[in-house]
PDB file of N, CA and C in Angstrom:
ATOM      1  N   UNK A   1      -8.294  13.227  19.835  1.00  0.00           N
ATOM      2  CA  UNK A   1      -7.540  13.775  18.720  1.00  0.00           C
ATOM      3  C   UNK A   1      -8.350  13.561  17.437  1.00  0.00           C
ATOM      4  N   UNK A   2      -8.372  14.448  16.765  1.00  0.00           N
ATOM      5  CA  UNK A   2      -9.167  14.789  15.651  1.00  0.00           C
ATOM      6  C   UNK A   2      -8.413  13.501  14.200  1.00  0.00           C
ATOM      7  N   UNK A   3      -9.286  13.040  13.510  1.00  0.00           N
ATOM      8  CA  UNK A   3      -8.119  12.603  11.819  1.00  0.00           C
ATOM      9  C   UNK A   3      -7.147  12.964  11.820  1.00  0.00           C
ATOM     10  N   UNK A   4      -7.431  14.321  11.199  1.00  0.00           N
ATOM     11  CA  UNK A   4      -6.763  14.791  10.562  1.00  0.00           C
ATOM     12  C   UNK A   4      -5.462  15.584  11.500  1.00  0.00           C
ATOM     13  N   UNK A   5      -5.413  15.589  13.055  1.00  0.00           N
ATOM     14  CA  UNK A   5      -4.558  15.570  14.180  1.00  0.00           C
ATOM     15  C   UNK A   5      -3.296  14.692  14.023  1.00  0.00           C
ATOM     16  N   UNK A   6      -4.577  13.400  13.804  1.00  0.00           N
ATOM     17  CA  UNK A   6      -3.739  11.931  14.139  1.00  0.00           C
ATOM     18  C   UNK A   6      -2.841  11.864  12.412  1.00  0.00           C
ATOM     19  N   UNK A   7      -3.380  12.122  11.473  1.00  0.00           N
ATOM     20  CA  UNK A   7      -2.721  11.796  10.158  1.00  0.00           C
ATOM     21  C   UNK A   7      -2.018  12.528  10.700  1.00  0.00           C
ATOM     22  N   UNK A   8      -1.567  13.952  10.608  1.00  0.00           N
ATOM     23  CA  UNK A   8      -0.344  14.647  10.901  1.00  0.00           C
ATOM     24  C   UNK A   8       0.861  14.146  11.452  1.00  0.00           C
ATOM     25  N   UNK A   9       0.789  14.123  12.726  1.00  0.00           N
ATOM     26  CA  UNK A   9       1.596  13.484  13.796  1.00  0.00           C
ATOM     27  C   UNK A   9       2.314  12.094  12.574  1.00  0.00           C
ATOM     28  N   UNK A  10       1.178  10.961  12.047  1.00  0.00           N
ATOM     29  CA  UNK A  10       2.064  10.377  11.228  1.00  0.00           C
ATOM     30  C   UNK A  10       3.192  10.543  10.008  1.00  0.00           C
ATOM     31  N   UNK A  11       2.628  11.640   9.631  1.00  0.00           N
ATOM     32  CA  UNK A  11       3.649  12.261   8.627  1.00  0.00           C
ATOM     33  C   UNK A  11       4.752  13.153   9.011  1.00  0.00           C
ATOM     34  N   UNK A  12       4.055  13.214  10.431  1.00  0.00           N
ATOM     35  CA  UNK A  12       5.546  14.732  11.077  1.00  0.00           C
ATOM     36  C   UNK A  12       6.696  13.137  11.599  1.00  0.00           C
ATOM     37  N   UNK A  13       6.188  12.647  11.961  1.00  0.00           N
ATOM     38  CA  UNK A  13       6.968  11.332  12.686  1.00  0.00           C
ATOM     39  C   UNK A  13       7.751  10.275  11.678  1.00  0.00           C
ATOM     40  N   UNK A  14       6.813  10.268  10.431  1.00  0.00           N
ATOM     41  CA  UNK A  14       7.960   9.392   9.956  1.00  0.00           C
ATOM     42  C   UNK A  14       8.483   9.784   8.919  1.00  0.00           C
ATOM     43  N   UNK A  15      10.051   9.810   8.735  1.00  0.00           N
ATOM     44  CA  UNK A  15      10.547  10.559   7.501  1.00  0.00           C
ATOM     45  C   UNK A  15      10.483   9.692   6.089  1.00  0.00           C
ATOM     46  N   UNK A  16      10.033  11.039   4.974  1.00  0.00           N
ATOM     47  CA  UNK A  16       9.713  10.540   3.818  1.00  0.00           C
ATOM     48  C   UNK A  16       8.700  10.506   3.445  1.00  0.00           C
ATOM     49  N   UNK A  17       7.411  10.856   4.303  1.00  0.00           N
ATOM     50  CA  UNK A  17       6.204  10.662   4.255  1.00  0.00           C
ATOM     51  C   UNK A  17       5.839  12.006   3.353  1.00  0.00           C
ATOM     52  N   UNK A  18       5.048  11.750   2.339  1.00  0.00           N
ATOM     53  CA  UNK A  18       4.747  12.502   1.454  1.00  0.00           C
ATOM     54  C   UNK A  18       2.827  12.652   1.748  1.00  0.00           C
ATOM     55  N   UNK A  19       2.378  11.823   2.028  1.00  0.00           N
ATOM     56  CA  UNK A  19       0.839  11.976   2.295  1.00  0.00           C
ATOM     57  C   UNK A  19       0.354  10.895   3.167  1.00  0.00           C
ATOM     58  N   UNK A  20      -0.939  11.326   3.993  1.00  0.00           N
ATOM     59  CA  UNK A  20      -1.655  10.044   4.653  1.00  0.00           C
ATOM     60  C   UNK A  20      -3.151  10.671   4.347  1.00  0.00           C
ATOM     61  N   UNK A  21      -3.813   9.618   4.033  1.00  0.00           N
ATOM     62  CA  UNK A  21      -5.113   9.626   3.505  1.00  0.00           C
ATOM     63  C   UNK A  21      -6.208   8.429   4.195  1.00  0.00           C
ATOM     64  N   UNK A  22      -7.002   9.006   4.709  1.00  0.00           N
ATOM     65  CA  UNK A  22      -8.439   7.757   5.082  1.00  0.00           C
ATOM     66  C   UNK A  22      -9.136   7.628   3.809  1.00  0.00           C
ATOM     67  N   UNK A  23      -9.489   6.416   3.693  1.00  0.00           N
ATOM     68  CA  UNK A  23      -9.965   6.607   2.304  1.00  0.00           C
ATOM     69  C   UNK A  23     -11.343   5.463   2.690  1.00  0.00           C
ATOM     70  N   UNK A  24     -12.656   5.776   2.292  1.00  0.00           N
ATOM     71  CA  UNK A  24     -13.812   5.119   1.835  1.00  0.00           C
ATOM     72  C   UNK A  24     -13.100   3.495   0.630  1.00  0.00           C
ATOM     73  N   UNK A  25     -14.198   2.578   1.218  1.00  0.00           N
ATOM     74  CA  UNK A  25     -13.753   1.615   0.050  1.00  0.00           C
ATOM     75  C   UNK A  25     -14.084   1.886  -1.719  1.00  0.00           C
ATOM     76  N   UNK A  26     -14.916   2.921  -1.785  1.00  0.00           N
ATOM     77  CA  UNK A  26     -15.340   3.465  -3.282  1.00  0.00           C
ATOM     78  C   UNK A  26     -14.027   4.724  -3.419  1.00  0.00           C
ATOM     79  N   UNK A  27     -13.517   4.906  -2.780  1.00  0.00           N
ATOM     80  CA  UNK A  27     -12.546   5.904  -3.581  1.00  0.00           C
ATOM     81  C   UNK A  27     -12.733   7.148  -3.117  1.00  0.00           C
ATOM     82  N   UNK A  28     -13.981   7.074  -1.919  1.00  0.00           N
ATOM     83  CA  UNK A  28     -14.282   8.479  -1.592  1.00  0.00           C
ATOM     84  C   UNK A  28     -13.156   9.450  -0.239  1.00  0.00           C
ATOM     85  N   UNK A  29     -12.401  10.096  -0.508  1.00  0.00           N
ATOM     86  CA  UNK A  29     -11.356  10.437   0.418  1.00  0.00           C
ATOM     87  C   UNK A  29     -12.043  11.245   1.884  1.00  0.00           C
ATOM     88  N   UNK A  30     -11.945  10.765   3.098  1.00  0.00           N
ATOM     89  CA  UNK A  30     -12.732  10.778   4.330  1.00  0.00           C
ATOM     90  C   UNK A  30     -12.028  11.879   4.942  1.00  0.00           C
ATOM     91  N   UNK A  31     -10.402  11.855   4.985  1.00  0.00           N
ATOM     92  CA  UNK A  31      -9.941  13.004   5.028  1.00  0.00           C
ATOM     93  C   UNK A  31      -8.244  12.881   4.980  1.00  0.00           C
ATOM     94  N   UNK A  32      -7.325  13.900   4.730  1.00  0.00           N
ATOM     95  CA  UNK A  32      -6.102  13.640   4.218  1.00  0.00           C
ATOM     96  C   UNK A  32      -4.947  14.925   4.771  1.00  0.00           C
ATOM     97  N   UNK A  33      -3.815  14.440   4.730  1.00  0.00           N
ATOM     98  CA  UNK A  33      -2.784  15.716   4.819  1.00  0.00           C
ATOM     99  C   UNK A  33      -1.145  15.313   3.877  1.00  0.00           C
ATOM    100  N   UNK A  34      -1.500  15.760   2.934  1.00  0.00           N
ATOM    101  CA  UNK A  34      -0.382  16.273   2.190  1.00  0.00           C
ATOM    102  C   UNK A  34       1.009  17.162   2.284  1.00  0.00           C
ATOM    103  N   UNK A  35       1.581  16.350   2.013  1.00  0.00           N
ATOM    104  CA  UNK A  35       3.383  17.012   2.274  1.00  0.00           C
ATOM    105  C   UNK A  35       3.964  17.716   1.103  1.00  0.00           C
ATOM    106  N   UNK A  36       4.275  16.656   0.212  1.00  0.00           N
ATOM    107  CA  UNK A  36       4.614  17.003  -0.951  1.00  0.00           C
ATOM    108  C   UNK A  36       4.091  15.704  -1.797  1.00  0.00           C
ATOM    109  N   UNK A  37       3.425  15.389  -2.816  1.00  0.00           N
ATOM    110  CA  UNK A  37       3.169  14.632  -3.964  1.00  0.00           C
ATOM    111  C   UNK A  37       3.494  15.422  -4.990  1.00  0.00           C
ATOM    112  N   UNK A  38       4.784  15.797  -5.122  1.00  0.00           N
ATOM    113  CA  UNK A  38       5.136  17.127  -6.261  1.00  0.00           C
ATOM    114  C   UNK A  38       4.917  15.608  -7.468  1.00  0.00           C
ATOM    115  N   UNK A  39       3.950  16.401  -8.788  1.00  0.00           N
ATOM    116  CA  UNK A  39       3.751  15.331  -9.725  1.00  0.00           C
ATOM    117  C   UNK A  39       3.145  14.641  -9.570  1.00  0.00           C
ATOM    118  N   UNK A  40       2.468  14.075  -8.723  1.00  0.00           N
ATOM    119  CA  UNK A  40       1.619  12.255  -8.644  1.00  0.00           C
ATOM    120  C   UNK A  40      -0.207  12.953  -8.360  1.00  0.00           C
ATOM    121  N   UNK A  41      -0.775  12.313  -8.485  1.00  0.00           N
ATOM    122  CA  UNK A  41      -1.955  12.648  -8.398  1.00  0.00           C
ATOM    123  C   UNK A  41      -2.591  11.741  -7.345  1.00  0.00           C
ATOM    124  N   UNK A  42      -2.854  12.404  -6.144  1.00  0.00           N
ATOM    125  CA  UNK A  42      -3.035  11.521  -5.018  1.00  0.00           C
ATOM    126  C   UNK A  42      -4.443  10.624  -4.946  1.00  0.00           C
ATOM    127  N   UNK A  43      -5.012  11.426  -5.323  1.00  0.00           N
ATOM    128  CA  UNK A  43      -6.540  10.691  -5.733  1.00  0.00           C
ATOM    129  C   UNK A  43      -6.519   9.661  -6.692  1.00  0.00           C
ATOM    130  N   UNK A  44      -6.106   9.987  -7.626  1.00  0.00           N
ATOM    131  CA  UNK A  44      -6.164   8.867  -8.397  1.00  0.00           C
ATOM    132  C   UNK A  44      -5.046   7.581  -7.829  1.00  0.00           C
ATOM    133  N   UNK A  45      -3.802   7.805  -7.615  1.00  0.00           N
ATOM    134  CA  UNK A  45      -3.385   6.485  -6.477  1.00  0.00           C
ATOM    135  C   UNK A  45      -3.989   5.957  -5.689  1.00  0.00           C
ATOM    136  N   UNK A  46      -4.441   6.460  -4.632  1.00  0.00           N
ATOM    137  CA  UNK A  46      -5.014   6.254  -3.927  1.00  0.00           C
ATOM    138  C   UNK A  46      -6.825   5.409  -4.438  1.00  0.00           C
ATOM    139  N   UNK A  47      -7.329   5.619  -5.475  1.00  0.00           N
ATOM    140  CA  UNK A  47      -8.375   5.037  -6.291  1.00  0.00           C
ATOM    141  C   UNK A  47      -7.908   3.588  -6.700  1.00  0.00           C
ATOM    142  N   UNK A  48      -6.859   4.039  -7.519  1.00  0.00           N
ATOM    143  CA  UNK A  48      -6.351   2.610  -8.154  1.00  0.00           C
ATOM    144  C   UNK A  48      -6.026   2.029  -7.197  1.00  0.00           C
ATOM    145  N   UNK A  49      -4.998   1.583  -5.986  1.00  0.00           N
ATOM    146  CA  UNK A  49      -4.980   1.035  -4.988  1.00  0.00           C
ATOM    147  C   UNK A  49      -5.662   0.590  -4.394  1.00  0.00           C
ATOM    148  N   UNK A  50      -7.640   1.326  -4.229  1.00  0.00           N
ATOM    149  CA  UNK A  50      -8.591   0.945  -3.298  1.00  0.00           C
ATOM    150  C   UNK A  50      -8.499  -0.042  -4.758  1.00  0.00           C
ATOM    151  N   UNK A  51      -8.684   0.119  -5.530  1.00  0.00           N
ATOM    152  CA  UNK A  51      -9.299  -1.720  -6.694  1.00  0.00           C
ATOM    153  C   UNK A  51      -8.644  -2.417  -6.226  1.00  0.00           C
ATOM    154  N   UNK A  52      -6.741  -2.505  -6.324  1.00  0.00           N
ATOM    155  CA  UNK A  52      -5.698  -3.324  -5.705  1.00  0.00           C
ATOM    156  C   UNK A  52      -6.063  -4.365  -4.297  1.00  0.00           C
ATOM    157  N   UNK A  53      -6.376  -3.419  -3.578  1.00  0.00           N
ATOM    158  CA  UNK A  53      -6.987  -3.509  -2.235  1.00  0.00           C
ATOM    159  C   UNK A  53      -8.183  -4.537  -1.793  1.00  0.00           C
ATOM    160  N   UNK A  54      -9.048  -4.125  -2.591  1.00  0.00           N
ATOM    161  CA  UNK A  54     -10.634  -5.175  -3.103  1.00  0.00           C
ATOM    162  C   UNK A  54      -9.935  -6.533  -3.604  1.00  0.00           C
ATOM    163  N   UNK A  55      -8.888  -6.798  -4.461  1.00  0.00           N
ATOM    164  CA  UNK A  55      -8.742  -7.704  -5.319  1.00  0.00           C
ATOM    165  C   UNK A  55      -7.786  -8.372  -4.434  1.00  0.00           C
ATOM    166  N   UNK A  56      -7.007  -7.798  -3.200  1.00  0.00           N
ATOM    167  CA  UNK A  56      -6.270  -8.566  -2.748  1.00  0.00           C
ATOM    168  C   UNK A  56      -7.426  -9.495  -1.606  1.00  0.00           C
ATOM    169  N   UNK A  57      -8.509  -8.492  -1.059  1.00  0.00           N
ATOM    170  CA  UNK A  57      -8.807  -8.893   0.071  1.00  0.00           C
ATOM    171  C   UNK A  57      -9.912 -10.161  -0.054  1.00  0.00           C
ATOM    172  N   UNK A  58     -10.375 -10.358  -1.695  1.00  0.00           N
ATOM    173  CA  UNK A  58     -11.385 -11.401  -2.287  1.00  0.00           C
ATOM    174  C   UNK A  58     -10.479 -12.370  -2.083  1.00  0.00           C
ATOM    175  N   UNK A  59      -9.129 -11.700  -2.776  1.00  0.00           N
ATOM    176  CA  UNK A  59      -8.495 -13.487  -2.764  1.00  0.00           C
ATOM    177  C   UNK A  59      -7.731 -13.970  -1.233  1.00  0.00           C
ATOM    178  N   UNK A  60      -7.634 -13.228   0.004  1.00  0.00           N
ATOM    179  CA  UNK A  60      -7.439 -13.362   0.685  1.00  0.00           C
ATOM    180  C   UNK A  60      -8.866 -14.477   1.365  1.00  0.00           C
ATOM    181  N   UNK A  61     -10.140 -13.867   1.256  1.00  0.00           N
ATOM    182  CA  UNK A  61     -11.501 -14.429   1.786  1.00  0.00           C
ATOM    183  C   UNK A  61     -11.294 -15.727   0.953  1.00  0.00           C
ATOM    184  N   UNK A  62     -10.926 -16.083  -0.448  1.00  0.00           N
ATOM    185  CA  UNK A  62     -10.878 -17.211  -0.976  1.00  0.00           C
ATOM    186  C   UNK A  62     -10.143 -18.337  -0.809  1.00  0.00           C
ATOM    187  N   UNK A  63      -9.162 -17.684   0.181  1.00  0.00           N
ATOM    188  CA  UNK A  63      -7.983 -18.745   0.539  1.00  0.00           C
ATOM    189  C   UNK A  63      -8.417 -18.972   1.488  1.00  0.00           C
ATOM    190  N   UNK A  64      -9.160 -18.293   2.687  1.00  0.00           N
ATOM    191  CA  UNK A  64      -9.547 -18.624   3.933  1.00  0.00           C
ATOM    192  C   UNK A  64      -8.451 -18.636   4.828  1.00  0.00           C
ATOM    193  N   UNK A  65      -7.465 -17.374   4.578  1.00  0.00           N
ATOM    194  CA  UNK A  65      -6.365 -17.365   5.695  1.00  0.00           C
ATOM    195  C   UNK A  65      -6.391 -16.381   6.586  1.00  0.00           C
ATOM    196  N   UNK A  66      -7.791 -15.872   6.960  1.00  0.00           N
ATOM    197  CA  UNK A  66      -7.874 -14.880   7.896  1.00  0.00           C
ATOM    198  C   UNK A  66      -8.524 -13.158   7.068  1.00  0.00           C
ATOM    199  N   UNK A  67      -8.402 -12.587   8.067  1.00  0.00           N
ATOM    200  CA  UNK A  67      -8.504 -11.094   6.921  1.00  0.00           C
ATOM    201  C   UNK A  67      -7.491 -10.309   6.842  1.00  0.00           C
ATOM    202  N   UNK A  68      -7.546  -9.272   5.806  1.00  0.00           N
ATOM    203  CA  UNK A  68      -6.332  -8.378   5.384  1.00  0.00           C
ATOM    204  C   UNK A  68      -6.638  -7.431   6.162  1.00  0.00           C
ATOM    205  N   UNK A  69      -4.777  -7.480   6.530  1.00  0.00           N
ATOM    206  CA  UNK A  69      -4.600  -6.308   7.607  1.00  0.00           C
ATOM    207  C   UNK A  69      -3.867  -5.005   6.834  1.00  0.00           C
ATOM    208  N   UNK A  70      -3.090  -5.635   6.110  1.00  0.00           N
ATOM    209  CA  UNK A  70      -2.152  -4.293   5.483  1.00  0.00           C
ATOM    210  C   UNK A  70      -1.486  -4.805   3.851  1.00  0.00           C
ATOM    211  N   UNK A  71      -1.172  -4.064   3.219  1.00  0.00           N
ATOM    212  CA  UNK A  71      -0.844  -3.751   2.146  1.00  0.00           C
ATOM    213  C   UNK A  71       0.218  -3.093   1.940  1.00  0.00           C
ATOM    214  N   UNK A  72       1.482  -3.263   1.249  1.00  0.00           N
ATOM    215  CA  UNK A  72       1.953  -2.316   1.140  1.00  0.00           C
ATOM    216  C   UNK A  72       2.740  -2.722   0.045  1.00  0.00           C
ATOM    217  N   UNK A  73       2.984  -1.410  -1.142  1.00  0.00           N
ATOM    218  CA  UNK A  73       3.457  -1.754  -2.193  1.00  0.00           C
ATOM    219  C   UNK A  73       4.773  -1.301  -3.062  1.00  0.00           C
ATOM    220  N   UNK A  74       5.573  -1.846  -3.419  1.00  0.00           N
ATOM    221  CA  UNK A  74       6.579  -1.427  -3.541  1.00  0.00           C
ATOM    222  C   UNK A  74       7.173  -0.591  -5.070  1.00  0.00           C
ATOM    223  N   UNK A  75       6.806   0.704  -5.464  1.00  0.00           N
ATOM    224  CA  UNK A  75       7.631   1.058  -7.162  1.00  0.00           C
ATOM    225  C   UNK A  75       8.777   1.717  -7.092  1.00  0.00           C
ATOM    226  N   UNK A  76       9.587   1.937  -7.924  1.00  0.00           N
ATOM    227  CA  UNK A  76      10.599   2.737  -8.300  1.00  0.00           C
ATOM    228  C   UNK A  76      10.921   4.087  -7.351  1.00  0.00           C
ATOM    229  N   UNK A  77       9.323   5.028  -7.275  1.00  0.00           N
ATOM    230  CA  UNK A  77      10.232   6.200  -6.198  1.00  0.00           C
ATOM    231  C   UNK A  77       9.368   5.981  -5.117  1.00  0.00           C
ATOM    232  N   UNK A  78       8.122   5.321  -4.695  1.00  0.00           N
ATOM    233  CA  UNK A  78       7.872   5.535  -3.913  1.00  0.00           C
ATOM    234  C   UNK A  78       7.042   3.928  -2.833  1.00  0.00           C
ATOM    235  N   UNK A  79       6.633   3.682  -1.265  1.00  0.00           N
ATOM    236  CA  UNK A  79       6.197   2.873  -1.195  1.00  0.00           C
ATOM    237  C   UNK A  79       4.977   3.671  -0.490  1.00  0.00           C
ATOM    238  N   UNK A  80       3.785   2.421  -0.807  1.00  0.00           N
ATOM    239  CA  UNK A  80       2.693   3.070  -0.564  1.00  0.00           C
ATOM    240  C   UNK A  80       1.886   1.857   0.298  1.00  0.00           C
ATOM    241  N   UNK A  81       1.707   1.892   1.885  1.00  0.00           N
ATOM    242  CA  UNK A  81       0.775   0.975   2.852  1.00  0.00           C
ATOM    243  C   UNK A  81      -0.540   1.419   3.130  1.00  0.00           C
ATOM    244  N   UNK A  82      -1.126   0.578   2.727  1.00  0.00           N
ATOM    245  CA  UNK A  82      -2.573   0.524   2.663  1.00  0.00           C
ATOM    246  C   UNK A  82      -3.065  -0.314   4.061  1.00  0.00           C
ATOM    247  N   UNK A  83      -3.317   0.598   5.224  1.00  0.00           N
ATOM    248  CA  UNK A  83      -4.016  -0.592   6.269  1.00  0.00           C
ATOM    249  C   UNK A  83      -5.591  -0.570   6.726  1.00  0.00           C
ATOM    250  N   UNK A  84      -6.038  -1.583   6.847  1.00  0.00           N
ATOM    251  CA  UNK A  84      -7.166  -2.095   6.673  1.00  0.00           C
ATOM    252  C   UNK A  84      -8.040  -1.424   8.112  1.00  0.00           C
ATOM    253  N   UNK A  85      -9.127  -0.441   8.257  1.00  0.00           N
ATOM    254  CA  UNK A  85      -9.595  -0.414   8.959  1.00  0.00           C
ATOM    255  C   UNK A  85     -10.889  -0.766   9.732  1.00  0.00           C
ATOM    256  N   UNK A  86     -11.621  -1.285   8.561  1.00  0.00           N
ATOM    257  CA  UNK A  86     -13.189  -2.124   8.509  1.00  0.00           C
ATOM    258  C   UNK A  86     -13.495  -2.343   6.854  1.00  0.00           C
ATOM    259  N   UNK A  87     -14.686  -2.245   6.920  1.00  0.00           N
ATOM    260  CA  UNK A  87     -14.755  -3.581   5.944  1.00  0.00           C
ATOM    261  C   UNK A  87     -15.026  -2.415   4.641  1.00  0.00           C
ATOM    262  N   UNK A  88     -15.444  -0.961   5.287  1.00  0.00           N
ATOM    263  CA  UNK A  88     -15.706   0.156   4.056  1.00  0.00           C
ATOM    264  C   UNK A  88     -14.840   1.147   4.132  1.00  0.00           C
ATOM    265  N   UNK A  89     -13.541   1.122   5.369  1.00  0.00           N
ATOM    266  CA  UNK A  89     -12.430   2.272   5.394  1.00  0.00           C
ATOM    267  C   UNK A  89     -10.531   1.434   5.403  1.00  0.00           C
ATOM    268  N   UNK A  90      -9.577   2.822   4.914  1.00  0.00           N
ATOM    269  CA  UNK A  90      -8.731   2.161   5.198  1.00  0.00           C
ATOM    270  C   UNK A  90      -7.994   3.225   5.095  1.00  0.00           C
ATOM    271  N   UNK A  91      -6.464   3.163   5.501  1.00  0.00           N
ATOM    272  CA  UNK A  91      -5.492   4.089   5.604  1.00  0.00           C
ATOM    273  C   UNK A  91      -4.571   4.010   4.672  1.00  0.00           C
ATOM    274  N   UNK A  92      -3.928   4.851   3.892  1.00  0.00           N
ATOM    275  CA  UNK A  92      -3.121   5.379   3.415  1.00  0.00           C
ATOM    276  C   UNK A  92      -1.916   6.225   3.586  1.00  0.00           C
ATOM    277  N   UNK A  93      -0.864   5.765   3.621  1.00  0.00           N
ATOM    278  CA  UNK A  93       0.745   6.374   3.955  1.00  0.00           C
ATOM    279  C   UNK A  93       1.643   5.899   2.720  1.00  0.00           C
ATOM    280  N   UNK A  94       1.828   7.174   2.136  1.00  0.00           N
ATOM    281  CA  UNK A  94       2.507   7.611   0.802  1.00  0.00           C
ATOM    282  C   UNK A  94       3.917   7.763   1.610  1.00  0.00           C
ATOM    283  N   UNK A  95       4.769   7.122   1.088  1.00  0.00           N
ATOM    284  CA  UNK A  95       6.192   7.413   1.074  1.00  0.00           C
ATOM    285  C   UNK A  95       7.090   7.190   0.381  1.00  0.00           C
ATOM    286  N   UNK A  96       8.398   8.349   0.329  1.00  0.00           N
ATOM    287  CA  UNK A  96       9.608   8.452  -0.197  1.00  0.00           C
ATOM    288  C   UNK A  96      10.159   7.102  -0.231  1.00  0.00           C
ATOM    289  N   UNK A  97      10.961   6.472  -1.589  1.00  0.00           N
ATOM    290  CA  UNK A  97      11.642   5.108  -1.237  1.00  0.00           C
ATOM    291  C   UNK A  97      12.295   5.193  -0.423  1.00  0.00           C
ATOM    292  N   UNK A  98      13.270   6.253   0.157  1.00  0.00           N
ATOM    293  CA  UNK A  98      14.076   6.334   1.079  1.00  0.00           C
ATOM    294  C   UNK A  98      13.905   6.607   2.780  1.00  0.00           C
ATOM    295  N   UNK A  99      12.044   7.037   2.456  1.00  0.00           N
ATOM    296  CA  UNK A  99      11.449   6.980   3.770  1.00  0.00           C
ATOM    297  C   UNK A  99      11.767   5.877   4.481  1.00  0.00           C
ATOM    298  N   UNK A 100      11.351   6.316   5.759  1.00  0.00           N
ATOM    299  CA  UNK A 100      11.378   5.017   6.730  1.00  0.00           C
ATOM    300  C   UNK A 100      10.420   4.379   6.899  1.00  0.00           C
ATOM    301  N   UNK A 101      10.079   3.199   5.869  1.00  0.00           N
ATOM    302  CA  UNK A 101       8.789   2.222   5.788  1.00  0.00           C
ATOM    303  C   UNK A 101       8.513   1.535   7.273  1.00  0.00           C
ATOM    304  N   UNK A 102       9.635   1.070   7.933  1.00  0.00           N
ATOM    305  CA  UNK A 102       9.411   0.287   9.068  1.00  0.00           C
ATOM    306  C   UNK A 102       8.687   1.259  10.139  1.00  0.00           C
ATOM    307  N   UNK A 103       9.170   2.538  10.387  1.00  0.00           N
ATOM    308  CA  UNK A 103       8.548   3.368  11.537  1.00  0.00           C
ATOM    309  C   UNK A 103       7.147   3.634  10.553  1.00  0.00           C
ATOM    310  N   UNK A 104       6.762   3.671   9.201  1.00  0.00           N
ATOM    311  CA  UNK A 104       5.684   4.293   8.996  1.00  0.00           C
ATOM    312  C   UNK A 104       4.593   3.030   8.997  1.00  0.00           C
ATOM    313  N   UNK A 105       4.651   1.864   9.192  1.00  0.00           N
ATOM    314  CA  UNK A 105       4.059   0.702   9.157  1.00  0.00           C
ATOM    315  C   UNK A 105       3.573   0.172  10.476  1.00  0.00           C
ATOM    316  N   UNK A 106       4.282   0.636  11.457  1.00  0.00           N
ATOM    317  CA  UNK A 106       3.867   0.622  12.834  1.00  0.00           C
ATOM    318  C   UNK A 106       3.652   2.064  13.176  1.00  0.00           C
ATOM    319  N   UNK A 107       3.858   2.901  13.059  1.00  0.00           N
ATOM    320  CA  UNK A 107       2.559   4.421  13.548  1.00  0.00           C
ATOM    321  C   UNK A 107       1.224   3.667  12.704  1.00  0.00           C
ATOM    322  N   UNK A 108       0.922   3.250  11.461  1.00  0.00           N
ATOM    323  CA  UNK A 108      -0.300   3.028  11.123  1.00  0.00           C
ATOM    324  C   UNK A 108      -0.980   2.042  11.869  1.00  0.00           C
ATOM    325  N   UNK A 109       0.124   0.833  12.351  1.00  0.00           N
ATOM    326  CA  UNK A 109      -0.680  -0.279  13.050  1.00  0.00           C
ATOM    327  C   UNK A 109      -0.935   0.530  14.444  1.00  0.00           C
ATOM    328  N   UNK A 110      -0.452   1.419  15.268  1.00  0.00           N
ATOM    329  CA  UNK A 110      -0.384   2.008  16.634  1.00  0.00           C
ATOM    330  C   UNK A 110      -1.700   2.930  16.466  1.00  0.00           C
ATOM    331  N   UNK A 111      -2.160   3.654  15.341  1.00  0.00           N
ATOM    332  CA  UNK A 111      -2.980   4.484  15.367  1.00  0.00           C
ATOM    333  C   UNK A 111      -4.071   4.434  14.916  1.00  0.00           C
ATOM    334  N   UNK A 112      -4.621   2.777  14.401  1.00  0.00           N
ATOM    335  CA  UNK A 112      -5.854   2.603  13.848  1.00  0.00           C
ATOM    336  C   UNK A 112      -6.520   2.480  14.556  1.00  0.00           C
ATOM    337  N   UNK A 113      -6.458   1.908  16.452  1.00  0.00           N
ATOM    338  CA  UNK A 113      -7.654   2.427  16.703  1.00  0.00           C
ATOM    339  C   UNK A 113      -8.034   3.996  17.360  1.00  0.00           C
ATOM    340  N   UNK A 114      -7.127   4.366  17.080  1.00  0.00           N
ATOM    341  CA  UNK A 114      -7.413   6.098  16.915  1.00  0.00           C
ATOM    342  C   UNK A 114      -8.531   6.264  15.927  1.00  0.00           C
ATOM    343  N   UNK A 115      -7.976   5.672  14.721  1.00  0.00           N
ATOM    344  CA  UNK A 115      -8.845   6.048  13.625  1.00  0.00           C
ATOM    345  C   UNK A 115     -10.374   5.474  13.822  1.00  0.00           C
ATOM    346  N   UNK A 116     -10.259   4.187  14.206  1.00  0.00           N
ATOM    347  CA  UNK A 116     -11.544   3.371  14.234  1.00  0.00           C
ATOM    348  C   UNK A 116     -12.658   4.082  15.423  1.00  0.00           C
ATOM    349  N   UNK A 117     -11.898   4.484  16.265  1.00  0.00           N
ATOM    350  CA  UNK A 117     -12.551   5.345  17.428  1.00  0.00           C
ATOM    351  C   UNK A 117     -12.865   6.051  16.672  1.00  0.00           C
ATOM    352  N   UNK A 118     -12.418   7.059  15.904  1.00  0.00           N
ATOM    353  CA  UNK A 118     -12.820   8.562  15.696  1.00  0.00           C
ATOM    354  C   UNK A 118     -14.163   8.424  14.428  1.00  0.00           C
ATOM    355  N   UNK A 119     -14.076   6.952  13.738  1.00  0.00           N
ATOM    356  CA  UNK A 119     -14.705   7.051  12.318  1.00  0.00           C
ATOM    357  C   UNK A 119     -15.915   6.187  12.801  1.00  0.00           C
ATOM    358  N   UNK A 120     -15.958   5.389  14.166  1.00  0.00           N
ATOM    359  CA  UNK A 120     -16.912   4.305  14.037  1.00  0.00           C
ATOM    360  C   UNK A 120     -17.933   4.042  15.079  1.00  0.00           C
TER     361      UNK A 120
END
């Protein structure tokens, strides 16, 4: 199954899902499928988050409690999980607050090594 196969299936599967994105650790987008981000600018979230991301995973290496597996963050309309796929890629699942975070947090943990197969 192709990425951009496998992103699908995650966004057809979990409700609320507004986007899933592979994303490079520089911000460079590897590949993506969009629902609706009516208003938000996915690139640039998805940018600011990869800094978020860097800054969590230094202080994670500084505590010495293992490595970062996932991310996920909580605002006003929307939550956004960031999971960790190597040390220069990672996944992205944009969702509705009212989405279903729990089913979209395990399709990402179920399908990374889909991803890791397909990218590595």
């Amino acid at each position: 199954m192709s990425l951009r196969e496998t992103l699908s299936e995650i966004v057809q599967k979990v409700e609320g899902s507004r986007a899933a994105v592979i994303m490079a650790s520089d911000g460079i987008p590897i590949d993506e499928v969009v629902v609706n981000m009516d208003g938000l600018d996915l690139q640039l979230l998805t940018v600011e988050y990869a800094t978020v991301l860097k800054d969590v995973k230094r202080t994670i290496e500084l505590l010495k409690v293992g490595e970062t597996e996932e991310l996920c963050i909580t605002s006003g309309q929307l939550y956004v999980v960031l999971r960790v796929l190597s040390d220069e890629l990672f996944v992205v699942l944009v969702l509705d607050r009212d989405g279903n975070l729990g089913k979209g947090r395990y399709m990402l943990r179920l399908k990374c090594q889909d991803f890791i197969q397909e990218l590595l």
